[in-house]
C-alpha atoms as a PDB file:
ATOM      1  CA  UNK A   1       4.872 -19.406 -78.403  1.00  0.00           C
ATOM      2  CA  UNK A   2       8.213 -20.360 -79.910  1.00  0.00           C
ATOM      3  CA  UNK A   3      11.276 -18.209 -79.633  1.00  0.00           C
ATOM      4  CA  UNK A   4      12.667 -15.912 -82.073  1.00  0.00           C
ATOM      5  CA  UNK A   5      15.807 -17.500 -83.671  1.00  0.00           C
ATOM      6  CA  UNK A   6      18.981 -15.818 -84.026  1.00  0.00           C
ATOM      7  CA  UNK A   7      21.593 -17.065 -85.911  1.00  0.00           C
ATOM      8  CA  UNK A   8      25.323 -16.367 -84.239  1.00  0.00           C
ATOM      9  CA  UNK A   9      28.310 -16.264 -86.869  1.00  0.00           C
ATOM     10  CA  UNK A  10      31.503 -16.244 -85.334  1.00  0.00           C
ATOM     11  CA  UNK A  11      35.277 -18.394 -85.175  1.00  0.00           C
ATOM     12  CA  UNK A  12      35.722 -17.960 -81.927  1.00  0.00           C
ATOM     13  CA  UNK A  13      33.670 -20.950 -79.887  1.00  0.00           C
ATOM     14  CA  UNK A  14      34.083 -18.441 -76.406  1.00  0.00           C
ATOM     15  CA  UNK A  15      32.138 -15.696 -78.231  1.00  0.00           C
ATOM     16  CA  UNK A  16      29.979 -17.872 -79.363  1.00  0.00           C
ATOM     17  CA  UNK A  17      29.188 -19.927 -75.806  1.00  0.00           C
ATOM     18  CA  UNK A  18      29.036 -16.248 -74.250  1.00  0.00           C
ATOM     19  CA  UNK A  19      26.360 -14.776 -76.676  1.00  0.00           C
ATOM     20  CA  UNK A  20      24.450 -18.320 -76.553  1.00  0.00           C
ATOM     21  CA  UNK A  21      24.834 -18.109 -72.500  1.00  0.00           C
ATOM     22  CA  UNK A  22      23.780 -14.373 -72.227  1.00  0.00           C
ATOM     23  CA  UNK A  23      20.324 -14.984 -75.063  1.00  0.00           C
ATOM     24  CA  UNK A  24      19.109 -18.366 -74.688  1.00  0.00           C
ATOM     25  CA  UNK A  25      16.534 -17.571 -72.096  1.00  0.00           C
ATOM     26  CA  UNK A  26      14.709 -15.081 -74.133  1.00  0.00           C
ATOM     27  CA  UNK A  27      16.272 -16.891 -77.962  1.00  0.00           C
ATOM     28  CA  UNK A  28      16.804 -19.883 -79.605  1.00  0.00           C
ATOM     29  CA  UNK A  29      20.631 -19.533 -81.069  1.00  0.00           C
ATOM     30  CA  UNK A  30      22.094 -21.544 -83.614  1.00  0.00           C
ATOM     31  CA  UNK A  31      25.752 -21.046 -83.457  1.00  0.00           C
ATOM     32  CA  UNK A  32      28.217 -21.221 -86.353  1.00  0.00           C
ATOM     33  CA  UNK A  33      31.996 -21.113 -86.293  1.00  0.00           C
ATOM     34  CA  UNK A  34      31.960 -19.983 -90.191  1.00  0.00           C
ATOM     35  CA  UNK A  35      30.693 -17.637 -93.028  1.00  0.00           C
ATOM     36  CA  UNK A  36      30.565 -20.727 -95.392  1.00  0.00           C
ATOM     37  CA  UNK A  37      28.874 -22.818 -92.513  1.00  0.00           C
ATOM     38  CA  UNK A  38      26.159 -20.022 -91.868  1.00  0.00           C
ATOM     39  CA  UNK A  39      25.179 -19.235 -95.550  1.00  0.00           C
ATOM     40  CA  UNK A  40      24.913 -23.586 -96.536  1.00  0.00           C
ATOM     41  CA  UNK A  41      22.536 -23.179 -93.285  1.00  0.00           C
ATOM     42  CA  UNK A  42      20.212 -20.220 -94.421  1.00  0.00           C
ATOM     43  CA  UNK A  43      20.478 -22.304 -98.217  1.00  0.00           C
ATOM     44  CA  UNK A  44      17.125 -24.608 -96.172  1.00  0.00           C
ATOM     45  CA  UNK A  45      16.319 -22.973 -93.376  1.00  0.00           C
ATOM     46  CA  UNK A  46      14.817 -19.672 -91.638  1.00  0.00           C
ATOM     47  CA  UNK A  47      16.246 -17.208 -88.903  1.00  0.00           C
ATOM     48  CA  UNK A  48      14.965 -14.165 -87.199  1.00  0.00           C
ATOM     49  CA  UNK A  49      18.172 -12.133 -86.703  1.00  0.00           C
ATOM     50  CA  UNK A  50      22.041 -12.453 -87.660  1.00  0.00           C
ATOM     51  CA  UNK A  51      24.140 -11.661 -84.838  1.00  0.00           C
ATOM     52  CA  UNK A  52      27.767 -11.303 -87.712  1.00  0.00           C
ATOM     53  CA  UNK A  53      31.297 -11.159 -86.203  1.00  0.00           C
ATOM     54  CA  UNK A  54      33.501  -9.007 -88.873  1.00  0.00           C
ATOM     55  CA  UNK A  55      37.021 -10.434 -88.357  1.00  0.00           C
ATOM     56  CA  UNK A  56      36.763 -13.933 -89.402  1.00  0.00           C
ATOM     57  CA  UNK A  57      39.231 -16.254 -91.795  1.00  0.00           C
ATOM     58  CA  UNK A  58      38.984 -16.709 -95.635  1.00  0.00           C
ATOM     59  CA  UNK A  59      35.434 -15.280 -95.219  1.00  0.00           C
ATOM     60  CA  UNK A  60      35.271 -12.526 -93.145  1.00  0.00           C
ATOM     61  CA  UNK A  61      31.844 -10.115 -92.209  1.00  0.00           C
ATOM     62  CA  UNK A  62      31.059  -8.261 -95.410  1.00  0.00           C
ATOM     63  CA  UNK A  63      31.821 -11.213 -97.689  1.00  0.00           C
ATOM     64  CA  UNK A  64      29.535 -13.763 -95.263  1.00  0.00           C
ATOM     65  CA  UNK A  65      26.323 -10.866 -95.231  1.00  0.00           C
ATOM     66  CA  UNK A  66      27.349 -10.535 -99.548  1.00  0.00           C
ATOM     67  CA  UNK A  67      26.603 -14.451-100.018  1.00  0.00           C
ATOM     68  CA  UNK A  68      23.360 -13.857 -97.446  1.00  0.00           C
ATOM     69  CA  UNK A  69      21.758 -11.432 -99.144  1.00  0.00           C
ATOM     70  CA  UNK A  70      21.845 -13.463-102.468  1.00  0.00           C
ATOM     71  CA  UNK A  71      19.580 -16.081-100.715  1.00  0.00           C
ATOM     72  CA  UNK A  72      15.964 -16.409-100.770  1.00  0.00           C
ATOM     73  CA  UNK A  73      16.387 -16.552 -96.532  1.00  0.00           C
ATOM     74  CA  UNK A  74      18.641 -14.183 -96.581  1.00  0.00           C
ATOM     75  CA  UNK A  75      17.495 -10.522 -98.374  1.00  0.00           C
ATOM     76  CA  UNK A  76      15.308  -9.101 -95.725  1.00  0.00           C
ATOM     77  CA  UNK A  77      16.723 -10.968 -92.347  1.00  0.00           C
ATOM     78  CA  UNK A  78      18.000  -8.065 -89.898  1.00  0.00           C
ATOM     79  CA  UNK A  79      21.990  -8.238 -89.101  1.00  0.00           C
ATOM     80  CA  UNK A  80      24.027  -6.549 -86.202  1.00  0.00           C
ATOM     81  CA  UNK A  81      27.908  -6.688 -87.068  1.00  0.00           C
ATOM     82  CA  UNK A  82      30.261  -7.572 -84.027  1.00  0.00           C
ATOM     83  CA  UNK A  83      33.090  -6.132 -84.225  1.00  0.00           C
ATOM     84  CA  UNK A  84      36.315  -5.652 -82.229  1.00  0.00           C
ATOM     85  CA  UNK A  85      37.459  -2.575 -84.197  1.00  0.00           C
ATOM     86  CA  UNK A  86      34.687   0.039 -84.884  1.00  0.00           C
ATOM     87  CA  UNK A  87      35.840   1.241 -88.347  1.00  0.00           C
ATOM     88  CA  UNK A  88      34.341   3.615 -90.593  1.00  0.00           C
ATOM     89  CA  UNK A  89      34.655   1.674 -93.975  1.00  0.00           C
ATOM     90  CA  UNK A  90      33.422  -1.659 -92.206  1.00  0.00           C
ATOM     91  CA  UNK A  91      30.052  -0.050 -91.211  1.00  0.00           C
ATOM     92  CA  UNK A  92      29.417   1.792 -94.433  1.00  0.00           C
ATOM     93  CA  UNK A  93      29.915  -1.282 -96.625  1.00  0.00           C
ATOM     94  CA  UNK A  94      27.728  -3.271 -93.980  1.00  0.00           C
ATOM     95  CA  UNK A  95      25.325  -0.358 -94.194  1.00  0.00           C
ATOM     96  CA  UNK A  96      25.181  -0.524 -97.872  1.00  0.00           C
ATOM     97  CA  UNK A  97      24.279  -4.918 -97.096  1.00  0.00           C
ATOM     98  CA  UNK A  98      21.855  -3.569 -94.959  1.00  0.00           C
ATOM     99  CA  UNK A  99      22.958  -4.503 -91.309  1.00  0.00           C
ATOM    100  CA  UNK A 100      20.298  -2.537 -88.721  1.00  0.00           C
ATOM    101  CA  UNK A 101      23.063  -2.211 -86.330  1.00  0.00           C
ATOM    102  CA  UNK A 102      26.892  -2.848 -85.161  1.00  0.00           C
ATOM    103  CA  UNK A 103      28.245  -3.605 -82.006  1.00  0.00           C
ATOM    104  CA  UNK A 104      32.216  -3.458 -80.890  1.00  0.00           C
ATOM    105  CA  UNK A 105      33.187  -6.438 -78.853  1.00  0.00           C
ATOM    106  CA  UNK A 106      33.704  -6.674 -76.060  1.00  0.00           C
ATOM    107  CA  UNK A 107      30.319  -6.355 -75.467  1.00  0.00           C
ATOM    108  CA  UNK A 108      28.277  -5.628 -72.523  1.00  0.00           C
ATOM    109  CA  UNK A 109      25.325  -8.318 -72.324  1.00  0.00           C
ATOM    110  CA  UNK A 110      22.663  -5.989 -71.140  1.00  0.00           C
ATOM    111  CA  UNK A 111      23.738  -3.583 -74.560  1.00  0.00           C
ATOM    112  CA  UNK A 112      23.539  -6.434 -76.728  1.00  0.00           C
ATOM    113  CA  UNK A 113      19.813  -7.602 -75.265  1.00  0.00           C
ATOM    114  CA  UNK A 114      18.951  -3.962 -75.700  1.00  0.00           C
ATOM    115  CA  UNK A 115      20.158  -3.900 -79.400  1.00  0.00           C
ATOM    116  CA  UNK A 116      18.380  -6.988 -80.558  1.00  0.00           C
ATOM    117  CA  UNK A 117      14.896  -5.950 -78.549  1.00  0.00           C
ATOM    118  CA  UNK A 118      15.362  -2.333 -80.399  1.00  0.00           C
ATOM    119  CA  UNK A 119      16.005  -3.893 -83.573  1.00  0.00           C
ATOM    120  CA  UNK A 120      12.706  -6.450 -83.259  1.00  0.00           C
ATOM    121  CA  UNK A 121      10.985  -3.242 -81.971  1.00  0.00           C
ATOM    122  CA  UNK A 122      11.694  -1.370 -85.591  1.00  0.00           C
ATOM    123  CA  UNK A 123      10.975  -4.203 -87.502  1.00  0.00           C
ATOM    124  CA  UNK A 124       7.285  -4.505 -85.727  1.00  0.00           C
ATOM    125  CA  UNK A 125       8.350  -8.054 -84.232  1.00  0.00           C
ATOM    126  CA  UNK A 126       7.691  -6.978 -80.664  1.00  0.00           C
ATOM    127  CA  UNK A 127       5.713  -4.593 -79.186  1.00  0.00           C
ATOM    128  CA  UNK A 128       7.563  -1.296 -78.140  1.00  0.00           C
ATOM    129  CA  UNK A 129       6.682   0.383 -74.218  1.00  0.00           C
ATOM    130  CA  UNK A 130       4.617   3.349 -74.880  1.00  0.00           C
ATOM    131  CA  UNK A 131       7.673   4.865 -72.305  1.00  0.00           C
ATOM    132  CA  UNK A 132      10.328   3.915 -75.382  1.00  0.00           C
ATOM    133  CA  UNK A 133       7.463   5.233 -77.670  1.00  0.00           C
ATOM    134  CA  UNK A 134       7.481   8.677 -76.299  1.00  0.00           C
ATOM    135  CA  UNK A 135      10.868   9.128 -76.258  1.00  0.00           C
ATOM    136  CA  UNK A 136      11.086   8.404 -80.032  1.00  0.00           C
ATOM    137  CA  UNK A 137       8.418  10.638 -80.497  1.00  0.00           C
ATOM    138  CA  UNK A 138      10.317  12.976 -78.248  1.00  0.00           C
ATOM    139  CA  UNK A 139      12.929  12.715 -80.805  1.00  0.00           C
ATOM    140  CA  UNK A 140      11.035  13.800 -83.894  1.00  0.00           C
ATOM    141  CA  UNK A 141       9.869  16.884 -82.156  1.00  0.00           C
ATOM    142  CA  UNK A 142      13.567  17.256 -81.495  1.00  0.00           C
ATOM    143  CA  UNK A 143      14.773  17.103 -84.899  1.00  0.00           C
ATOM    144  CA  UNK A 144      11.877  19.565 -86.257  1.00  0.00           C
ATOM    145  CA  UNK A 145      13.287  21.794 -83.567  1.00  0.00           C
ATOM    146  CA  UNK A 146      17.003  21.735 -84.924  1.00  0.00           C
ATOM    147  CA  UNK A 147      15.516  22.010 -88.770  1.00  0.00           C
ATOM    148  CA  UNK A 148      16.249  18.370 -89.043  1.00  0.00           C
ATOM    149  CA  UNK A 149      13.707  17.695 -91.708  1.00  0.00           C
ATOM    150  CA  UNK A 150      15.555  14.350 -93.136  1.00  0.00           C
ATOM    151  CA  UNK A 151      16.082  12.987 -89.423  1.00  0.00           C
ATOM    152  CA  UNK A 152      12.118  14.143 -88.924  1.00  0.00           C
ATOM    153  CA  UNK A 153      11.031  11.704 -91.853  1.00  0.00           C
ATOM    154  CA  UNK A 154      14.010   8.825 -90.910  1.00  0.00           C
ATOM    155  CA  UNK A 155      12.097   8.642 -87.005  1.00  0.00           C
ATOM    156  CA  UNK A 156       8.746   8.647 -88.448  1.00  0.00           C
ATOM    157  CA  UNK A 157       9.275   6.120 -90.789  1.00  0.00           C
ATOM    158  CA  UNK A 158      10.645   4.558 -88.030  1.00  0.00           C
ATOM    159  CA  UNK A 159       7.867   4.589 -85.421  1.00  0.00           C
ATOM    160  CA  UNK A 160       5.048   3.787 -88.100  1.00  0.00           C
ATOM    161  CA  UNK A 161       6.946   0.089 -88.370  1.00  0.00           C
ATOM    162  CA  UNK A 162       6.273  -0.389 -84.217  1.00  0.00           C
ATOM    163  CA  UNK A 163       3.697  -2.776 -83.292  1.00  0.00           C
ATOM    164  CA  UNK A 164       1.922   0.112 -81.669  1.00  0.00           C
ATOM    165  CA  UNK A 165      -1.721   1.364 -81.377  1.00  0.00           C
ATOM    166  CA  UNK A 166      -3.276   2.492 -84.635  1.00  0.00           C
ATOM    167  CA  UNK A 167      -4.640   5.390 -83.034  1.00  0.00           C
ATOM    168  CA  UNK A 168      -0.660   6.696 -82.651  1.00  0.00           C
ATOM    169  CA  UNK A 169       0.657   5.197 -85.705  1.00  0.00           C
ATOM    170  CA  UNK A 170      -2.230   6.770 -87.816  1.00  0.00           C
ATOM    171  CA  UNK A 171      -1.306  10.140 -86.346  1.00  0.00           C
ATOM    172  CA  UNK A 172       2.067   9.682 -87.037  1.00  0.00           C
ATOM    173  CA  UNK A 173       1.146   9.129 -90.786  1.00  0.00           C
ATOM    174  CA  UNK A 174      -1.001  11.850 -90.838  1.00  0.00           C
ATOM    175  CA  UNK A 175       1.727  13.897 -89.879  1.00  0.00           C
ATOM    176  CA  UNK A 176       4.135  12.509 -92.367  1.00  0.00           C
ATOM    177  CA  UNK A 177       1.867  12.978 -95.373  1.00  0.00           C
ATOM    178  CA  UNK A 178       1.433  16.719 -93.907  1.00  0.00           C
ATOM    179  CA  UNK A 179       5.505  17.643 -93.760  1.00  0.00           C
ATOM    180  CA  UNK A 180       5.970  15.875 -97.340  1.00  0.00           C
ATOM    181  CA  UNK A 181       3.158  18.292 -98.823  1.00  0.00           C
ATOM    182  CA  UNK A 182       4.865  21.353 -97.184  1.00  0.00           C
ATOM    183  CA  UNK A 183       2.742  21.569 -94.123  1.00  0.00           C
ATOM    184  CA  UNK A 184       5.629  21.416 -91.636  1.00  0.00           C
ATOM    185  CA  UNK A 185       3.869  23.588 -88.690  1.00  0.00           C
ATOM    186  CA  UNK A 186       0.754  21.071 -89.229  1.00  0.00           C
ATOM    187  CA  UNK A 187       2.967  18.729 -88.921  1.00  0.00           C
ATOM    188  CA  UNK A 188       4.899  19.516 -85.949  1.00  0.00           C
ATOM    189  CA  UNK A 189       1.456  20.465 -84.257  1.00  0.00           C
ATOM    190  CA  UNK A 190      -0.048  16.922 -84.779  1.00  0.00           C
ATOM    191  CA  UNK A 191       3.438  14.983 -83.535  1.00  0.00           C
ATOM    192  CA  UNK A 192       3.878  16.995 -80.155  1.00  0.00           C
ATOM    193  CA  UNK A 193      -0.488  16.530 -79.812  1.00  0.00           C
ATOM    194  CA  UNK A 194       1.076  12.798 -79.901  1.00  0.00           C
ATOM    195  CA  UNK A 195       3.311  13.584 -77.047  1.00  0.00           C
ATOM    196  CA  UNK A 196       0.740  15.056 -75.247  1.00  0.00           C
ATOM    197  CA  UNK A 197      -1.358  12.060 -75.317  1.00  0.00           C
ATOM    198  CA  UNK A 198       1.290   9.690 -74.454  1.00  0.00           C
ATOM    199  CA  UNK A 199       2.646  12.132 -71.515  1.00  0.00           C
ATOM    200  CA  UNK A 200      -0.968  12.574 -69.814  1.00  0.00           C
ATOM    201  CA  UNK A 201      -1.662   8.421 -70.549  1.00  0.00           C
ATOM    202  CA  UNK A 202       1.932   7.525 -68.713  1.00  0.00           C
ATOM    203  CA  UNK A 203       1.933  10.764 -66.120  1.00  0.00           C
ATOM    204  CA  UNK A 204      -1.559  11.219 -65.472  1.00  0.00           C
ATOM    205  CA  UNK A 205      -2.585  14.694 -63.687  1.00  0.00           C
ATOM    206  CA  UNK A 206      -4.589  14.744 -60.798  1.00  0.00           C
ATOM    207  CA  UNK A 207      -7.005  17.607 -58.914  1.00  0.00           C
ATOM    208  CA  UNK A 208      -3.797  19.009 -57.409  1.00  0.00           C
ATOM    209  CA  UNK A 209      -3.894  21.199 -60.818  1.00  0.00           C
ATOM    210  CA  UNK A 210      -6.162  24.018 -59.196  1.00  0.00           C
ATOM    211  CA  UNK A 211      -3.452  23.893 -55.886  1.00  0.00           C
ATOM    212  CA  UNK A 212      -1.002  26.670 -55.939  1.00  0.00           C
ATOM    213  CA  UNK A 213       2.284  26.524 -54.781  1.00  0.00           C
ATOM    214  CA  UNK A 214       4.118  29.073 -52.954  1.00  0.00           C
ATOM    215  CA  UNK A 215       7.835  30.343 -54.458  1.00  0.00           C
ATOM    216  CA  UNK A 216       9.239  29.046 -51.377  1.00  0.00           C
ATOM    217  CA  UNK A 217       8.229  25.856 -52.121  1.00  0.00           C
ATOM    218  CA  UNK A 218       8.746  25.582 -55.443  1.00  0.00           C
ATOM    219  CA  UNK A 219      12.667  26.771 -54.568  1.00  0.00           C
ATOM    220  CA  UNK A 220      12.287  23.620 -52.395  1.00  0.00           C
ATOM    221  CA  UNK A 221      11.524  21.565 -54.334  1.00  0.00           C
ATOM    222  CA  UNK A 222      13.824  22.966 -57.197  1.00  0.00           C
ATOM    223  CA  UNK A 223      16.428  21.946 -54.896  1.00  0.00           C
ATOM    224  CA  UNK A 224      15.327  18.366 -53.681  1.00  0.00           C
ATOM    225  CA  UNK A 225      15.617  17.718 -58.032  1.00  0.00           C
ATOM    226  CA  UNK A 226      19.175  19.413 -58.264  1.00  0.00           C
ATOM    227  CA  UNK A 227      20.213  17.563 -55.388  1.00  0.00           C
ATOM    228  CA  UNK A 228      18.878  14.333 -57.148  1.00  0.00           C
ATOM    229  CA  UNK A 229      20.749  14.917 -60.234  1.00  0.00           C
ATOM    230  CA  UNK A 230      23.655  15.779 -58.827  1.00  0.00           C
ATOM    231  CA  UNK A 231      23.741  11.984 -56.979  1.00  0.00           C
ATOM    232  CA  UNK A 232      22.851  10.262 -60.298  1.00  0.00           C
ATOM    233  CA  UNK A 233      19.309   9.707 -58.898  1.00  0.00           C
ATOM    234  CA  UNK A 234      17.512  10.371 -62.051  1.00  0.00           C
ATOM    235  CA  UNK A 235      14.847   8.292 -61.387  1.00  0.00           C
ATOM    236  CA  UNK A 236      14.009  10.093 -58.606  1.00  0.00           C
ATOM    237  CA  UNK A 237      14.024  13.582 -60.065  1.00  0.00           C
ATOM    238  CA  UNK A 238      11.838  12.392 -62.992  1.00  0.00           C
ATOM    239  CA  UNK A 239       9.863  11.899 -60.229  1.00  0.00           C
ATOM    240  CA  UNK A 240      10.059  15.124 -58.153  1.00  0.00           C
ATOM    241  CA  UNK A 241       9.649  17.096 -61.637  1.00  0.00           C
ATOM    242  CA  UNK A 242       6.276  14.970 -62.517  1.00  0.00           C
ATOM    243  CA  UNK A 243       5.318  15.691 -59.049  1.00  0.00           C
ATOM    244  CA  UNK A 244       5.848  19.446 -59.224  1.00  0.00           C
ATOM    245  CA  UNK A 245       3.952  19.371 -62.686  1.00  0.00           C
ATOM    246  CA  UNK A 246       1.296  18.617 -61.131  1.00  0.00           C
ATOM    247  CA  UNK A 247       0.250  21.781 -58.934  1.00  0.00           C
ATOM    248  CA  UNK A 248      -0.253  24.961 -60.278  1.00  0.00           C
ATOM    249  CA  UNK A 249       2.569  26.838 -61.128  1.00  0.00           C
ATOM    250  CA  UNK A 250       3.883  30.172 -63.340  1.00  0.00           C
ATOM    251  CA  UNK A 251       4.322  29.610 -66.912  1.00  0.00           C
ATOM    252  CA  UNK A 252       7.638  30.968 -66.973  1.00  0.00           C
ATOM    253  CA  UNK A 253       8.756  28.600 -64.586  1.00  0.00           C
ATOM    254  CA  UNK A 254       6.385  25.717 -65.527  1.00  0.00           C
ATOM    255  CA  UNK A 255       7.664  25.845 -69.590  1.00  0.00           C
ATOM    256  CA  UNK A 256      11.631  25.609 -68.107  1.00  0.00           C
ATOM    257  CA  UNK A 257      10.456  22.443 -65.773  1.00  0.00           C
ATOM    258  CA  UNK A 258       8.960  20.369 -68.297  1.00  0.00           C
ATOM    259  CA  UNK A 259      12.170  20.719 -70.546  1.00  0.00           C
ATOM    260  CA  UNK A 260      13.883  19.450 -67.557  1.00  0.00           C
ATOM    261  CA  UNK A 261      11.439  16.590 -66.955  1.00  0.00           C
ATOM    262  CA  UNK A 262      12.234  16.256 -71.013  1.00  0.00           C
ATOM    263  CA  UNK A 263      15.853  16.014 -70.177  1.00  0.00           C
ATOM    264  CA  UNK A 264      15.258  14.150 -68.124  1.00  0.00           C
ATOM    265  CA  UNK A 265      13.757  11.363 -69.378  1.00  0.00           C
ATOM    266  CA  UNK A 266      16.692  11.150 -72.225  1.00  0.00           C
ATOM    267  CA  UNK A 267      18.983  10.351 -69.788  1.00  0.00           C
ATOM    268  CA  UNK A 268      20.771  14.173 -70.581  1.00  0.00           C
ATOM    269  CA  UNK A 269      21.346  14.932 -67.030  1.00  0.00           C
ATOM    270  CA  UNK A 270      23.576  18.042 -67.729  1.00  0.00           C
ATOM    271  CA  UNK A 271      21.535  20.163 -69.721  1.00  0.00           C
ATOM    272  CA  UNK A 272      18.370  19.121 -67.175  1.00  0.00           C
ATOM    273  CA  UNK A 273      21.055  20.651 -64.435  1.00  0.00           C
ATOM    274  CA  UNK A 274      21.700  23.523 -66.371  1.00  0.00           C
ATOM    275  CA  UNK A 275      17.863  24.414 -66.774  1.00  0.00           C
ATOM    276  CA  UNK A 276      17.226  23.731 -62.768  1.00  0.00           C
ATOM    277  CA  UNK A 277      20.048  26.156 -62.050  1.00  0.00           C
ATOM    278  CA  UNK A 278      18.590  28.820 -63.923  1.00  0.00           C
ATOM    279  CA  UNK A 279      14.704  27.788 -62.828  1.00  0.00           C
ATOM    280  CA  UNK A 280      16.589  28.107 -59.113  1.00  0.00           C
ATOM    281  CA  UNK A 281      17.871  31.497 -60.113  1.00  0.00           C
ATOM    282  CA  UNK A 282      14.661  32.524 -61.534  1.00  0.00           C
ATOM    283  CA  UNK A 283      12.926  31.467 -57.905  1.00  0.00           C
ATOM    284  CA  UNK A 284      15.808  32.855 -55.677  1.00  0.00           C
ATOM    285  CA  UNK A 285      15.126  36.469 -57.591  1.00  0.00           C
ATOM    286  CA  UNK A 286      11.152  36.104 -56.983  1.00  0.00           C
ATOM    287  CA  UNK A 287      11.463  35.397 -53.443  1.00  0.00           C
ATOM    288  CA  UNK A 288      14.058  38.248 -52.969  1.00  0.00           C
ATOM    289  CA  UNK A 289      11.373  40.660 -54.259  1.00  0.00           C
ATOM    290  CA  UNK A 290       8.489  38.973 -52.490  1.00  0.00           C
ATOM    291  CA  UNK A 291      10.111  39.589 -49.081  1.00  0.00           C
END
């Protein structure tokens, strides 16, 4: 299978051996030390993403992407802006050219893999991880939460363009057409069924459902996850949480843990410390009046 192509637009020939250096493994890159150069190439020939350096000479970011779009190879090809100076009025006009995201130099290598993989991932040109999946879907429920309707709609949209299974892209279209008819508890109800499925395919539970824990131990184990969090191991508290998930535990502390786990899994380690404090409280105050 032949590699995606990505053409890199920049005067500055270290940029350009640095980007070439840090894709070619997983890209082919065609480098270009000019707007001019770079829209004469796309005149004849086809490329799967623009990597677009703003600051150039006598034809700078915006003009380049203005002459791109008025090709036949250009209108629908994907562009991330690099740019040394993240200003406001440079990303709206490259928003209104239709860039799909900007980067400010310097950049870190493993941020700029992850931009163009996210990128290919909404435009259905790679598969997505059913672990990035949830947390989009994780998203939507978020936005529904905070009244977000506009942000709901923007993330579905979204996730119904991922190469993904029809059986989750389906739902997420049935859910759509739901909220746009006025249906927006339907709606909800069908995209956190969605996380349901993808939580119990990723973290399946086992027979230790039925096993009760004691307070004691669930205090214990509370602890083992704050201690995690506070050493940056988030990995393993996502762990210790799933873990915990798994036994049989009070609703009023089992509601409060899988928020955390939720946290979690964003990356938000303060507000999934905040909730483990207060699920530590809750157990501290239950074991006080069990003794």
């Amino acid at each position: 299978m032949s590699k995606m192509r990505i053409l890199a637009i920049d005067d500055n020939t270290v940029n350009l051996a640095t980007i070439e250096q840090e894709l070619k493994e997983d890209y082919e890159i065609i480098p270009m030390l000019s707007g001019r150069r770079a829209v004469k190439f796309l005149c004849c020939d086809k490329v799967d993403l623009i990597l677009l350096d703003v600051e150039m000479p006598v034809m700078d970011g915006i003009k380049t992407l203005s002459e791109i779009r008025k090709l036949e190879n250009g209108v629908t090809v994907p562009v991330i802006f690099l740019t040394a100076n993240k200003d406001k009025n440079t990303v709206l006009e490259g928003s209104k050219l239709g860039i799909m995201d900007y980067i400010t130099k310097p950049f870190d290598s493993n941020d700029l893999n992850n931009r163009i993989k996210h990128v290919f991932e909404r435009l259905g040109s790679i598969p997505i991880s059913e672990e990035e999946l949830l947390k989009n879907i994780e998203i939507i429920l978020e936005c529904f939460d905070n009244d977000k309707i506009s942000g709901v709609l923007s993330k579905m949209d979204e996730v119904i363009n991922y190469k993904i299974s029809e059986e989750i892209s389906g739902r997420v279209r049935v859910a759509r057409e739901k909220l746009e008819k006025g249906e927006e508890a339907d709606s909800r109800a069908m995209i956190q069924r969605i996380v349901n499925m993808l939580r119990n395919k990723l973290y399946p539970k086992s027979e230790l459902n039925n096993v009760p824990l004691s307070i004691r131990e669930i205090f214990g184990q509370l602890l083992l996850i704050k201690s995690d969090i506070k050493a940056y191991k988030t990995k393993d508290a996502i762990k210790h949480c799933q873990s915990l998930l798994q036994y049989s535990i009070e609703d009023d502390l089992k509601t409060p843990l899988n928020d955390t786990l939720n946290k979690l899994l964003k990356y938000d380690d303060i507000a999934a410390s905040a909730i483990v404090d207060e699920l530590i409280s809750i157990t501290g105050r239950k074991m006080a009046q069990r003794d």
